[in-house]
N, C-alpha and C. Protein backbone atom coordinates (compact mmCIF):
# COMPACT_ATOMS: atom_id res chain seq x y z
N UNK A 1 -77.91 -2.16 17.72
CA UNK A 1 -76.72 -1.98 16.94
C UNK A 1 -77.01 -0.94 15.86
N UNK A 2 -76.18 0.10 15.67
CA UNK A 2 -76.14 1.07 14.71
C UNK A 2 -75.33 1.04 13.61
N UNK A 3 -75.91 0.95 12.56
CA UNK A 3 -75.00 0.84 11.23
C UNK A 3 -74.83 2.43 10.95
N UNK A 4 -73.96 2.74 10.45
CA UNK A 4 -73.14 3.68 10.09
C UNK A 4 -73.48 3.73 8.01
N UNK A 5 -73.55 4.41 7.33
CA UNK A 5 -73.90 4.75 6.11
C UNK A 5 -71.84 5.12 5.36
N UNK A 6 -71.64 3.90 4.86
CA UNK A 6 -70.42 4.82 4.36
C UNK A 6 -70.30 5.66 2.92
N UNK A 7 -69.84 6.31 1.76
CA UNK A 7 -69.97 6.81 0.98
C UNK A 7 -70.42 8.03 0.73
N UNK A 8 -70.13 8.31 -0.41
CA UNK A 8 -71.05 9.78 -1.16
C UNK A 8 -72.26 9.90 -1.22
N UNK A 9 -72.82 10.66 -1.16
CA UNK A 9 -74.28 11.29 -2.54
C UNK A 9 -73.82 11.35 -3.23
N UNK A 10 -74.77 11.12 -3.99
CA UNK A 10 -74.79 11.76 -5.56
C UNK A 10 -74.56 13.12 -5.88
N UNK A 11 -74.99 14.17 -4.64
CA UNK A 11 -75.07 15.54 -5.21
C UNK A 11 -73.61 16.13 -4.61
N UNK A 12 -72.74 15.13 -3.61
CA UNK A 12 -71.66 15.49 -3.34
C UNK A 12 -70.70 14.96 -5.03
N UNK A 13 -70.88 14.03 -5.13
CA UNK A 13 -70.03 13.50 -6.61
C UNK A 13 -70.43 14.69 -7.58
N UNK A 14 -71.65 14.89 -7.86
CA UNK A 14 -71.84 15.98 -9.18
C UNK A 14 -70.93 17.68 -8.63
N UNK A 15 -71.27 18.02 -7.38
CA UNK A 15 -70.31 19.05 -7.03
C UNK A 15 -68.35 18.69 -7.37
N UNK A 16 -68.20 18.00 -7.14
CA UNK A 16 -66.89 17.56 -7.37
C UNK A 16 -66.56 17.70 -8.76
N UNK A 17 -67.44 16.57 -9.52
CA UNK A 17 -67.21 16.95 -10.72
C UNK A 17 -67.52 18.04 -11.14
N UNK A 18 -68.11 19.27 -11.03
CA UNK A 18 -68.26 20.24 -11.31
C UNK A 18 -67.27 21.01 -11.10
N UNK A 19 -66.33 21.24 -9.67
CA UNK A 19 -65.25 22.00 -9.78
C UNK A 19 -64.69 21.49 -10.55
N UNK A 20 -64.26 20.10 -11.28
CA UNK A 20 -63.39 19.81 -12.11
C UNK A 20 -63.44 20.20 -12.74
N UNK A 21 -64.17 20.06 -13.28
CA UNK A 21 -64.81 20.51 -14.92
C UNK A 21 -64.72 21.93 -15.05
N UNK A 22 -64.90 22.87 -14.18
CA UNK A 22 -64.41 24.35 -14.23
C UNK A 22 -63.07 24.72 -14.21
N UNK A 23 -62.47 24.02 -13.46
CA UNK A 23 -60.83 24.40 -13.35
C UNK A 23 -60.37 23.95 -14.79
N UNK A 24 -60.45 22.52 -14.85
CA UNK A 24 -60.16 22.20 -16.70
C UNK A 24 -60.04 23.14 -17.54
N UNK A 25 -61.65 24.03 -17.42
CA UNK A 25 -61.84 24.66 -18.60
C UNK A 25 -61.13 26.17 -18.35
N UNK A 26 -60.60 26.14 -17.02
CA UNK A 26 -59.89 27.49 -17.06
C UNK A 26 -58.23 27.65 -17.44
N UNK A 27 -57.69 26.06 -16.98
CA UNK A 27 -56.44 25.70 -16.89
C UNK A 27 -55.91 25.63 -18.48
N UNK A 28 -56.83 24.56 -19.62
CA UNK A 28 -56.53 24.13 -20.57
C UNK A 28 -56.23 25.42 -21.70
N UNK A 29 -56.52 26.58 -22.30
CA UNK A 29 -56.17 27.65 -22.66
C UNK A 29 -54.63 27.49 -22.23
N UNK A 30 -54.46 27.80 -21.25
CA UNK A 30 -53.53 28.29 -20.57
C UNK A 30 -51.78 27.20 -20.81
N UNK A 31 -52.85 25.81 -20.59
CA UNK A 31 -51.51 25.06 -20.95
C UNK A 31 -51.60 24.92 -22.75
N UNK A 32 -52.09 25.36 -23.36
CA UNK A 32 -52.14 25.38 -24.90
C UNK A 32 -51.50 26.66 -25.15
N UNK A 33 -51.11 27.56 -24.21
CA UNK A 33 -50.50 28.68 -25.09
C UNK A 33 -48.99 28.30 -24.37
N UNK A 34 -49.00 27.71 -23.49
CA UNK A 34 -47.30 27.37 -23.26
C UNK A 34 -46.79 26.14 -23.69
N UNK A 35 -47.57 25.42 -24.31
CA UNK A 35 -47.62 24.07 -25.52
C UNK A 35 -46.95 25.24 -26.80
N UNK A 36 -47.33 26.40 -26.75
CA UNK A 36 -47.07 27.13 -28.46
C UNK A 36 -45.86 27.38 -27.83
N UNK A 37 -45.27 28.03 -27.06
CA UNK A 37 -44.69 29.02 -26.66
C UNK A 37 -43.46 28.02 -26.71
N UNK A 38 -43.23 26.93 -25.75
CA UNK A 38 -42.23 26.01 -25.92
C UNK A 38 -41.50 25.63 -27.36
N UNK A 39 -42.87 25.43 -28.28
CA UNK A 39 -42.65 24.91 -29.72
C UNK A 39 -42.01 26.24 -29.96
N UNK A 40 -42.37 27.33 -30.14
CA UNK A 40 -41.36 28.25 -31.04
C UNK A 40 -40.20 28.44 -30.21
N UNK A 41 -40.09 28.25 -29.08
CA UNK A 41 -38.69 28.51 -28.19
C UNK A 41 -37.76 27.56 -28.83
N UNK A 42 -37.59 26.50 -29.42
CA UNK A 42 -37.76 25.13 -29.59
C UNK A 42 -37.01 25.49 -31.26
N UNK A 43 -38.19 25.73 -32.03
CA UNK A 43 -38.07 26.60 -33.48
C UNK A 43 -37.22 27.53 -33.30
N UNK A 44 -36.85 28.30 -32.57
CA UNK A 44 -35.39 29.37 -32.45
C UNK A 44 -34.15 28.78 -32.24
N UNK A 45 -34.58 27.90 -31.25
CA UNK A 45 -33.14 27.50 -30.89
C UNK A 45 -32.61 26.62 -31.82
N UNK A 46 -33.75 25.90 -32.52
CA UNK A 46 -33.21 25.17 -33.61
C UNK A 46 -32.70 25.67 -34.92
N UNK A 47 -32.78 26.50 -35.28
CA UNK A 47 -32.66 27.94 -36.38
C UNK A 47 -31.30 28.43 -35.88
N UNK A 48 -31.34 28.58 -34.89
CA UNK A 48 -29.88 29.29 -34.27
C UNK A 48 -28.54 28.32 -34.31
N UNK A 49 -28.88 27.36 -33.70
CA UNK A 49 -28.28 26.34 -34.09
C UNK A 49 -27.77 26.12 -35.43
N UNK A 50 -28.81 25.51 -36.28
CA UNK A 50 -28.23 25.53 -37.79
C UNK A 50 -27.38 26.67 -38.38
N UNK A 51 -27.70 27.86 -37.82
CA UNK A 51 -27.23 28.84 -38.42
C UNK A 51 -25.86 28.97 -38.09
N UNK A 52 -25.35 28.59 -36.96
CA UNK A 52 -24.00 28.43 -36.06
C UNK A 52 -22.87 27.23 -36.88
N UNK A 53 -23.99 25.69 -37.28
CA UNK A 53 -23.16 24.92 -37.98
C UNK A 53 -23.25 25.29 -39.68
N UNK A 54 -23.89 26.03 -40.27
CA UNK A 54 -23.69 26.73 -41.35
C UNK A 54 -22.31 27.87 -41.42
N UNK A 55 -22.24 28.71 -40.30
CA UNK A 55 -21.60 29.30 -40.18
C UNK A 55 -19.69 28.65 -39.53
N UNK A 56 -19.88 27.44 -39.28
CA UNK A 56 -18.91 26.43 -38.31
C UNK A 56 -18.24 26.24 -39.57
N UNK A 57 -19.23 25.97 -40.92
CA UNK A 57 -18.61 24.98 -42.04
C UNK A 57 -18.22 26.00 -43.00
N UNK A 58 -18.19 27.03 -43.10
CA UNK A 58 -17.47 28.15 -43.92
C UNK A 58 -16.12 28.67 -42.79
N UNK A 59 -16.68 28.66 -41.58
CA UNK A 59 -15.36 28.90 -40.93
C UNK A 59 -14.35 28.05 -40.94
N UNK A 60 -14.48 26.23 -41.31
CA UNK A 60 -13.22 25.51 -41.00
C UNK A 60 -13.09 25.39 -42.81
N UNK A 61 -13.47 26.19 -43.72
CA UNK A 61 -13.36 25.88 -45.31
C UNK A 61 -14.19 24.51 -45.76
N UNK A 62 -15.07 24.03 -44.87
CA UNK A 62 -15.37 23.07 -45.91
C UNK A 62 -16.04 23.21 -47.34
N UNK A 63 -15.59 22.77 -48.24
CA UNK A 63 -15.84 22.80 -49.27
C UNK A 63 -15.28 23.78 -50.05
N UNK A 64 -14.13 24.13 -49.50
CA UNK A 64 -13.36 25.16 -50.09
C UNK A 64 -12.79 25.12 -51.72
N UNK A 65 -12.72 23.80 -51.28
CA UNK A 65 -11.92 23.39 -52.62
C UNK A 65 -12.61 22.87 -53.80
N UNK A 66 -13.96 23.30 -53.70
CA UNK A 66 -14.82 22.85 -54.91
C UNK A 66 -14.98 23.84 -55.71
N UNK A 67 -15.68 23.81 -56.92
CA UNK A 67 -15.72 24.67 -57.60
C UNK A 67 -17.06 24.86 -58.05
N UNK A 68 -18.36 25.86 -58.08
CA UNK A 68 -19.10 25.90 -59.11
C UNK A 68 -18.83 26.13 -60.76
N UNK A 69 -19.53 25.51 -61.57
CA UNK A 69 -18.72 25.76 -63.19
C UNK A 69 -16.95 26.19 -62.42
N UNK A 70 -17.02 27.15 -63.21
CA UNK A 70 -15.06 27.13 -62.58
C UNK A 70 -14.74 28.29 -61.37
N UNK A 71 -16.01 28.56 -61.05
CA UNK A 71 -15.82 29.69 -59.80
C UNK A 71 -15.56 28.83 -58.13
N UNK A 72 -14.53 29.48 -57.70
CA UNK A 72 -14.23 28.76 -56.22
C UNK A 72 -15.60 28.83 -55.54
N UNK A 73 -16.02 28.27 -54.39
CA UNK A 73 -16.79 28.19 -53.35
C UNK A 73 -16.84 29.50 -52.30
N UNK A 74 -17.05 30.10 -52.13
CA UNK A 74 -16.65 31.27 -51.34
C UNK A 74 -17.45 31.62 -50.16
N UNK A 75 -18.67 30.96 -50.03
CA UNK A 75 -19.94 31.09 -49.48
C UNK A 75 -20.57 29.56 -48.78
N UNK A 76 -21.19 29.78 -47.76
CA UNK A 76 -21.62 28.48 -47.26
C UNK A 76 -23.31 29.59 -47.01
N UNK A 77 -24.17 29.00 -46.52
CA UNK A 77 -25.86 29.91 -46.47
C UNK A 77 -26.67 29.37 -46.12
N UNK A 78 -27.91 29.92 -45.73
CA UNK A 78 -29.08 28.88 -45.37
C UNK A 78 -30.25 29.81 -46.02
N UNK A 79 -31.27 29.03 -47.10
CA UNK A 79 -32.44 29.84 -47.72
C UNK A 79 -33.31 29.56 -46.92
N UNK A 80 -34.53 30.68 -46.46
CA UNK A 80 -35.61 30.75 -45.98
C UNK A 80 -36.31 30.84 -46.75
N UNK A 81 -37.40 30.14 -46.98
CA UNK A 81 -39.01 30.28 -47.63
C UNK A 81 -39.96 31.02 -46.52
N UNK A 82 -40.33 31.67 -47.02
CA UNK A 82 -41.61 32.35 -47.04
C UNK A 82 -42.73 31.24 -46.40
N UNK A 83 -43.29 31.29 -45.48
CA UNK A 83 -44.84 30.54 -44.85
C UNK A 83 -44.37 28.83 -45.40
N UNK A 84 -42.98 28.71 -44.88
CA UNK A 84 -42.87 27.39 -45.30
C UNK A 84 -42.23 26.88 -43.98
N UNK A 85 -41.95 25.78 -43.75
CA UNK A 85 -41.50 24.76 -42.44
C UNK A 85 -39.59 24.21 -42.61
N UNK A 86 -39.97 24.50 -43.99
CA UNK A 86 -38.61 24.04 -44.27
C UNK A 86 -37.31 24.81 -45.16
N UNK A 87 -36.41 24.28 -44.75
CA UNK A 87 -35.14 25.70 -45.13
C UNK A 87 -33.92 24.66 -45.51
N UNK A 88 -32.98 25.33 -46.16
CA UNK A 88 -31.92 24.57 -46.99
C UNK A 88 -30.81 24.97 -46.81
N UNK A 89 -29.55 24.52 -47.14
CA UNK A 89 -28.38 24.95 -46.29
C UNK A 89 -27.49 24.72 -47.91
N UNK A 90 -26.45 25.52 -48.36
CA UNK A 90 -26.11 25.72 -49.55
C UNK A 90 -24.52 26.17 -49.85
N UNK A 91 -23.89 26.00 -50.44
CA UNK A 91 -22.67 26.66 -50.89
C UNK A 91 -22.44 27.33 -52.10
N UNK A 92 -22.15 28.69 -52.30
CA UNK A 92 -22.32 29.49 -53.41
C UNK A 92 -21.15 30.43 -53.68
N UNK A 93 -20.95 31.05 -54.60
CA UNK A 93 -19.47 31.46 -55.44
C UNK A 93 -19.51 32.70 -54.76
N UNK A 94 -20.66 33.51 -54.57
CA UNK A 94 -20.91 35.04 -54.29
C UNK A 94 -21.45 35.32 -55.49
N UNK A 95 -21.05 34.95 -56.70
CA UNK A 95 -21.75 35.73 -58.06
C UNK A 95 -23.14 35.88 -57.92
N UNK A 96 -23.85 35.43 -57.66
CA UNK A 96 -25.22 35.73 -57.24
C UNK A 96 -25.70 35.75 -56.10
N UNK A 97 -25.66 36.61 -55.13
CA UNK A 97 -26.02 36.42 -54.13
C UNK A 97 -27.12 36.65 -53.63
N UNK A 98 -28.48 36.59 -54.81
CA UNK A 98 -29.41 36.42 -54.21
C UNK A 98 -30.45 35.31 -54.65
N UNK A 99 -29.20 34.55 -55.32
CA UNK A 99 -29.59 32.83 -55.49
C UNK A 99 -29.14 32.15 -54.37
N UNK A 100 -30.29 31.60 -53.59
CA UNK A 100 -30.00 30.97 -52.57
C UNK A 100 -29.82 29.75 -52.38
N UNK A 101 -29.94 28.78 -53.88
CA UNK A 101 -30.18 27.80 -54.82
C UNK A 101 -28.69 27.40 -55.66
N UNK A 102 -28.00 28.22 -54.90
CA UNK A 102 -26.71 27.48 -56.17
C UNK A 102 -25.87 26.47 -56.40
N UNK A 103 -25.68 25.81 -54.80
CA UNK A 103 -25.60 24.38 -54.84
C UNK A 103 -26.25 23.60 -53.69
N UNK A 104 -27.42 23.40 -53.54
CA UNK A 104 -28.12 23.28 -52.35
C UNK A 104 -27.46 21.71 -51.88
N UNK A 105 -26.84 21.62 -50.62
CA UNK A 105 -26.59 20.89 -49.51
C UNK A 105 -26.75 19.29 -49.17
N UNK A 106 -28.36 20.50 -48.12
CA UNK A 106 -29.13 19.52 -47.56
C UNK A 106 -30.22 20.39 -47.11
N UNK A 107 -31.11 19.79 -46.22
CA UNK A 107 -32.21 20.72 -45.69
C UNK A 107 -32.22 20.84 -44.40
N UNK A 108 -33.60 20.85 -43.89
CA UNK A 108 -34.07 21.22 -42.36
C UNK A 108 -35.34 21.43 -42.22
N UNK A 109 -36.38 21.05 -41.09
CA UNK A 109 -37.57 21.50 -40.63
C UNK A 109 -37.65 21.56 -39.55
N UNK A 110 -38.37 22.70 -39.55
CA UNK A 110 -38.35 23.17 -38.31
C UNK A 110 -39.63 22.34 -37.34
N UNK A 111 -40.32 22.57 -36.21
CA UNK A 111 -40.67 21.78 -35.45
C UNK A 111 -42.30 21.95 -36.00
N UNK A 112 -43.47 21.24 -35.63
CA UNK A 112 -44.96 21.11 -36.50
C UNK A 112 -45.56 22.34 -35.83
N UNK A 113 -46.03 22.88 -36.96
CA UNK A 113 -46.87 24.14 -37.67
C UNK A 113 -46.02 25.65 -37.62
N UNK A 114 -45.11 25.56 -37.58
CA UNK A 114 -44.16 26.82 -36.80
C UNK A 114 -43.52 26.50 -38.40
N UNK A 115 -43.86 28.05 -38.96
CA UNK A 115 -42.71 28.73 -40.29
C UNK A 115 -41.88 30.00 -40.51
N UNK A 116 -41.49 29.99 -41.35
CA UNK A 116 -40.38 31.28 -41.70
C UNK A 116 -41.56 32.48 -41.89
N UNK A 117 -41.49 33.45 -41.42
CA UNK A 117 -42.41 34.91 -41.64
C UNK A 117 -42.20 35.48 -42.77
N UNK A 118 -40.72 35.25 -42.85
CA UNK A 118 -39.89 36.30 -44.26
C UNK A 118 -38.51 35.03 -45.13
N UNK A 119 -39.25 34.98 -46.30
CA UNK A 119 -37.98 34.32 -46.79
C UNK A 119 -36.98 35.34 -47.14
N UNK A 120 -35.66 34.56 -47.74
CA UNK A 120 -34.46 34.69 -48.02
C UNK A 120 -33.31 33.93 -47.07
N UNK A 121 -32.35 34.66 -47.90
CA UNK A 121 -30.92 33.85 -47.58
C UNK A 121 -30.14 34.94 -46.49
N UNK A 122 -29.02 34.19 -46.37
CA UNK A 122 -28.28 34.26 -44.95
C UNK A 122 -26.59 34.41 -45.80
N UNK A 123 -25.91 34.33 -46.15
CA UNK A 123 -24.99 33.98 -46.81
C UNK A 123 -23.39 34.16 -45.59
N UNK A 124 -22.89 33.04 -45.18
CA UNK A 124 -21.31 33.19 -44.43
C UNK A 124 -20.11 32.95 -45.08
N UNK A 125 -19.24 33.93 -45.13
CA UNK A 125 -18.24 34.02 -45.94
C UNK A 125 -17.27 33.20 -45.16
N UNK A 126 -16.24 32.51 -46.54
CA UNK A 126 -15.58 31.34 -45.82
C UNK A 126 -14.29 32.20 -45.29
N UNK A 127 -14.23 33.20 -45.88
CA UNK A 127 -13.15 33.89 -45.28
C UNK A 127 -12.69 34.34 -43.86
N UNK A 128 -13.80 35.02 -43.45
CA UNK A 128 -14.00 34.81 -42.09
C UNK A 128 -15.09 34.82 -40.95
N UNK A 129 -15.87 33.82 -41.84
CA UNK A 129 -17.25 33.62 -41.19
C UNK A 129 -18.15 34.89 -40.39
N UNK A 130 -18.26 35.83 -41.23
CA UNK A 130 -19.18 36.73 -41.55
C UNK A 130 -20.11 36.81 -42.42
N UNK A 131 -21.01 37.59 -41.90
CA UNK A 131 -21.71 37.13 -42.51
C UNK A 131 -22.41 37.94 -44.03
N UNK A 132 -22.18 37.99 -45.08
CA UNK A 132 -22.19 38.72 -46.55
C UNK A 132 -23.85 38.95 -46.76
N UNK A 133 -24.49 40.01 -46.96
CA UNK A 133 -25.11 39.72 -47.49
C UNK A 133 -27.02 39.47 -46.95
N UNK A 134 -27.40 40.16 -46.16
CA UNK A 134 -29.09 38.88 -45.54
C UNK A 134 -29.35 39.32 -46.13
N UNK A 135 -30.31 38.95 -46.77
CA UNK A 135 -31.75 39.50 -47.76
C UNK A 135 -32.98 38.70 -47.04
N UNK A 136 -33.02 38.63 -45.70
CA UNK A 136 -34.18 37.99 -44.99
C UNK A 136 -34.96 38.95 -44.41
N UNK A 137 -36.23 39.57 -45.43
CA UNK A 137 -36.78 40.57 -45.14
C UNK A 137 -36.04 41.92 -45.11
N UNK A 138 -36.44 42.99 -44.43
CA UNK A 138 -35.94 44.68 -44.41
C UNK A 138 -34.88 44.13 -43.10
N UNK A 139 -34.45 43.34 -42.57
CA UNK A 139 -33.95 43.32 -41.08
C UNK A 139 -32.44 42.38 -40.90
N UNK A 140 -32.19 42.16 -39.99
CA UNK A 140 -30.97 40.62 -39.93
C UNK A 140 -31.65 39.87 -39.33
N UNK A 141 -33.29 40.20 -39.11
CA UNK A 141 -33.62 38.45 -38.41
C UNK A 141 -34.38 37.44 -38.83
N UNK A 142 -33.88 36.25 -38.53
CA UNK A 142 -34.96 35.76 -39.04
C UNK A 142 -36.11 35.44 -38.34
N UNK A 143 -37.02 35.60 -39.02
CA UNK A 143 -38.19 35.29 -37.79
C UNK A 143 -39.14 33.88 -38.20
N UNK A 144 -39.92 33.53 -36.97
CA UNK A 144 -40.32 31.87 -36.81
C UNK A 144 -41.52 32.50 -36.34
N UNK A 145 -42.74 31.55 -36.89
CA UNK A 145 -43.88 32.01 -35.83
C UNK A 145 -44.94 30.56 -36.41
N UNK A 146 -46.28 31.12 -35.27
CA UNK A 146 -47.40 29.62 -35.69
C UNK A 146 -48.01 29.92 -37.31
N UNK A 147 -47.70 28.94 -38.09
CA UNK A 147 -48.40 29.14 -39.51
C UNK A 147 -50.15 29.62 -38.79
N UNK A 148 -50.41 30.79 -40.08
CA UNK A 148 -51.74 30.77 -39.83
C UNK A 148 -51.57 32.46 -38.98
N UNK A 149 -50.61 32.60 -37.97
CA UNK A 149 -50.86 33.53 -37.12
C UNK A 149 -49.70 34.41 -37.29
N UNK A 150 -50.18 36.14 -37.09
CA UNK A 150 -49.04 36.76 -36.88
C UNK A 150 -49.00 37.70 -35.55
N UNK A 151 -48.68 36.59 -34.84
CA UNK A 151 -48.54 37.11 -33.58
C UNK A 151 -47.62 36.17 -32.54
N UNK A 152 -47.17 36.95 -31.50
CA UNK A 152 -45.99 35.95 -30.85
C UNK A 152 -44.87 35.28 -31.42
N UNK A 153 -44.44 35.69 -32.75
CA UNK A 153 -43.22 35.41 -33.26
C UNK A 153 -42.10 35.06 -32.44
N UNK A 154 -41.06 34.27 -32.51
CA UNK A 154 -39.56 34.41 -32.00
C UNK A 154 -38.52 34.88 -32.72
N UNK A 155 -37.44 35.47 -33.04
CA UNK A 155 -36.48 35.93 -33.65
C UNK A 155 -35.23 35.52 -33.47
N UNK A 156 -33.88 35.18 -34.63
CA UNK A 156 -33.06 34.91 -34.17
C UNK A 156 -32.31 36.08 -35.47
N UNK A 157 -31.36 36.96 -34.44
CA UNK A 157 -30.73 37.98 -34.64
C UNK A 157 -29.22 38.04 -35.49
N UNK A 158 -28.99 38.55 -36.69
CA UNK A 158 -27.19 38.10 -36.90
C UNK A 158 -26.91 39.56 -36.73
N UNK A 159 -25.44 39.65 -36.57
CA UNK A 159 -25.19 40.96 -36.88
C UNK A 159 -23.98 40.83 -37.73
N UNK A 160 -23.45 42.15 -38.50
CA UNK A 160 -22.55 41.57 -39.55
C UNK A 160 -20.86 41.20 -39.42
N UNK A 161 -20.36 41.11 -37.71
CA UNK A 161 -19.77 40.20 -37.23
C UNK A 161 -19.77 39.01 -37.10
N UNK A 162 -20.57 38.72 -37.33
CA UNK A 162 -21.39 36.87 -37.74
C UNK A 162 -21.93 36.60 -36.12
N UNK A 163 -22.01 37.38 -35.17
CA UNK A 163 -22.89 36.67 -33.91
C UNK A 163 -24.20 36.67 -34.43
N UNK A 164 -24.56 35.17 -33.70
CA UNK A 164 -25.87 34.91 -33.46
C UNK A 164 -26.61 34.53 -32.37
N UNK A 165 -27.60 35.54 -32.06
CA UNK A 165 -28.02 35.21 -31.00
C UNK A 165 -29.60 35.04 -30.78
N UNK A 166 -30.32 34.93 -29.96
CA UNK A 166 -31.88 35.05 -29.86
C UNK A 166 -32.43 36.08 -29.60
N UNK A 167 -33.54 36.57 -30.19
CA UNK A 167 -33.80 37.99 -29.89
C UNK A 167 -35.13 37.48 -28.48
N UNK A 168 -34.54 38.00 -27.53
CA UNK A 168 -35.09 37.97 -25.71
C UNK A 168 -36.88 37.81 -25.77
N UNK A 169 -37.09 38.67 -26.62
CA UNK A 169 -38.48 38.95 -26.24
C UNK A 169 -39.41 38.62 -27.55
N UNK A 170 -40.95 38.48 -27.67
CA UNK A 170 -41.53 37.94 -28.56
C UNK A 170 -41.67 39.19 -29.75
N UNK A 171 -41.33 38.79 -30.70
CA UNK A 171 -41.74 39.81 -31.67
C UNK A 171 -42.84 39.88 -32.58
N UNK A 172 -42.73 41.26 -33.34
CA UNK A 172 -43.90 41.01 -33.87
C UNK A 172 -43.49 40.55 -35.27
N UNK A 173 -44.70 39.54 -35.84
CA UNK A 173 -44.38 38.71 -37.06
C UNK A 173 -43.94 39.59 -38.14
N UNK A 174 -43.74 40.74 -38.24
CA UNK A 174 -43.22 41.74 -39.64
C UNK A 174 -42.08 42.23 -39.87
């Protein structure tokens, strides 16, 4: 009677684990930069968004009828900080329009480690939800990227018709 041997070697198991262990280390990079890539896709769309119901709430007048000291409301906005996560949503007279602070809202954060490149404000006129005014950097966009890095940015674009849209391709953080 012949017995038959069932199982591995040992040196078949260590080969195995060895391709593993190589593919891992080639794969994991790879799913960590589309782990980033999602998060700022993620960080735009969420930016774009807000910027749409910022722009929603000057278009139907809310808050029309308030007053700062005795100046009407004229302005609805969203302030960007500078290398910060978080941004504020505001209603303002126009008299200063590069107080982005004049009756602050509420807030927002954006998704973990992903910040503003360039602060400033956004300002939408309640008149007809246009948009008055960016002082967000030299440009109309705002841009999102990984704290720490300036590279692979996302952008979200206004123009002074008040569209907002996503800018397609990755930009650069400046």
């Amino acid at each position: 009677m012949k017995v038959s041997a069932q199982g591995f070697t040992l040196l078949e198991l260590l080969i195995v684990v060895s391709i593993i262990a190589v593919m891992s280390g080639a794969i994991l990079p790879a799913f960590s930069q589309y782990i980033d890539n999602q998060g700022s896709r993620q960080a735009q769309e969420q930016v774009k968004s807000d910027l749409r119901t910022t722009q929603n709430r000057a278009l139907t007048g809310s808050a029309a009828d308030q007053f700062i000291g005795t100046d009407p409301v004229l302005f609805w906005g969203l302030a960007f900080t500078n290398d910060s996560p978080t941004y504020s949503y505001f209603i303002s007279t126009g008299n200063a329009t590069d107080d982005c602070s004049e009756e602050v809202k509420g807030s927002y954060t954006l998704p973990e480690n992903f910040v503003f490149k360039h602060g400033g404000c956004v300002f939408f006129s309640m008149e007809d939800g246009d948009y008055n005014g960016v002082s967000i950097g030299s440009s109309n966009r705002v841009i999102i990227g990984l704290s720490g890095s300036n590279t692979n940015c996302k952008s979200v674009v206004l123009n002074p018709a008040g569209l907002i849209q996503n800018y397609t391709t990755n930009s650069n953080c400046n």
